[in-house]
Protein backbone atom coordinates (compact mmCIF):
# COMPACT_ATOMS: atom_id res chain seq x y z
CA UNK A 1 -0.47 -1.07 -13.24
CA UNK A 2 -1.41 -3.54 -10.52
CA UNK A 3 2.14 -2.11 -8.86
CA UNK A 4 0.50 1.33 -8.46
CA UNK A 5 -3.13 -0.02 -7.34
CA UNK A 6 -1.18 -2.28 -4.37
CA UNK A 7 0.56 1.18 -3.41
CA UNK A 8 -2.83 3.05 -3.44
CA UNK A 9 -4.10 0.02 -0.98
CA UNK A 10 -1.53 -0.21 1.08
CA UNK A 11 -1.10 3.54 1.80
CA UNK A 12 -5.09 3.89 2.60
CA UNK A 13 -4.31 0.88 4.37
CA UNK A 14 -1.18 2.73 6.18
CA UNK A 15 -3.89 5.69 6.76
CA UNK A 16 -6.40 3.31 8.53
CA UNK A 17 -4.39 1.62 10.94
CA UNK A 18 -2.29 4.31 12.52
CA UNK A 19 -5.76 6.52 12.84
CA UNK A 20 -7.44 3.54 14.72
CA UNK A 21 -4.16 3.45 16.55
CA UNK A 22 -4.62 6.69 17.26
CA UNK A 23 -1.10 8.01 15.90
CA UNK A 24 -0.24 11.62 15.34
CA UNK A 25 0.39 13.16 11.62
CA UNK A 26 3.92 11.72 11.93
CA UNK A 27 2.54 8.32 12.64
CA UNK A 28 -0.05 8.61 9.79
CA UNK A 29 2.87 9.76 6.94
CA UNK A 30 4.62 6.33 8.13
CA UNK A 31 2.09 3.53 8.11
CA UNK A 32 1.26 5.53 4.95
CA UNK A 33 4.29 5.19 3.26
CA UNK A 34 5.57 1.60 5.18
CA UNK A 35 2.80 0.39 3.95
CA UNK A 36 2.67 2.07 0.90
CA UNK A 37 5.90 0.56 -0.22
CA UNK A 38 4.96 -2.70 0.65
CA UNK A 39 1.59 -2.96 -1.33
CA UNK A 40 3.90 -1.11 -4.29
CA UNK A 41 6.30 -4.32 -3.91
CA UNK A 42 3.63 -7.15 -4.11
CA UNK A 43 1.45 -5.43 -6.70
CA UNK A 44 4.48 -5.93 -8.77
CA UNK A 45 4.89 -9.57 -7.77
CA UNK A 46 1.33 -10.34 -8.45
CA UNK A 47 1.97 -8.51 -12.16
CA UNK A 48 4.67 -11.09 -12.49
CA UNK A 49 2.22 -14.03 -11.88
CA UNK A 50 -1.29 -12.81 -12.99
CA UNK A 51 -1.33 -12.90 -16.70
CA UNK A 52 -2.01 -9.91 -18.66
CA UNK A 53 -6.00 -9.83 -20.43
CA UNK A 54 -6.21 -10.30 -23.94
C-alpha cells in the first residue's frame, strides 16, 4: 500500500515542479510520471523496512 501512496506523492510532486518550472503539458506528463516511478520504487522499499501494524 505504502508503494501506491509514494507513487501518488511523487507524481503530485512531478505535477508541482515542472508547473513552477513553467513546463508545457509534455513537461508536466514527465516529472509526473519520472517522479511517479520513483516515489512507486521507495514506497516499496520503505514497505520492506516499516513493519506492518498489528
Amino acid at each position: 500500500m505504502l508503494n501506491f501512496v509514494g507513487a501518488a506523492l511523487g507524481i503530485a510532486l512531478g505535477l508541482w515542479v515542472a508547473a513552477k518550472r513553467g513546463g508545457n503539458r509534455l513537461d508536466l506528463l514527465h516529472y509526473a510520471t519520472i517522479f511517479g516511478i520513483v516515489g512507486f520504487i521507495i514506497g516499496a522499499f520503505a514497505m520492506l523496512v516499516i513493519p506492518a501494524p498489528g
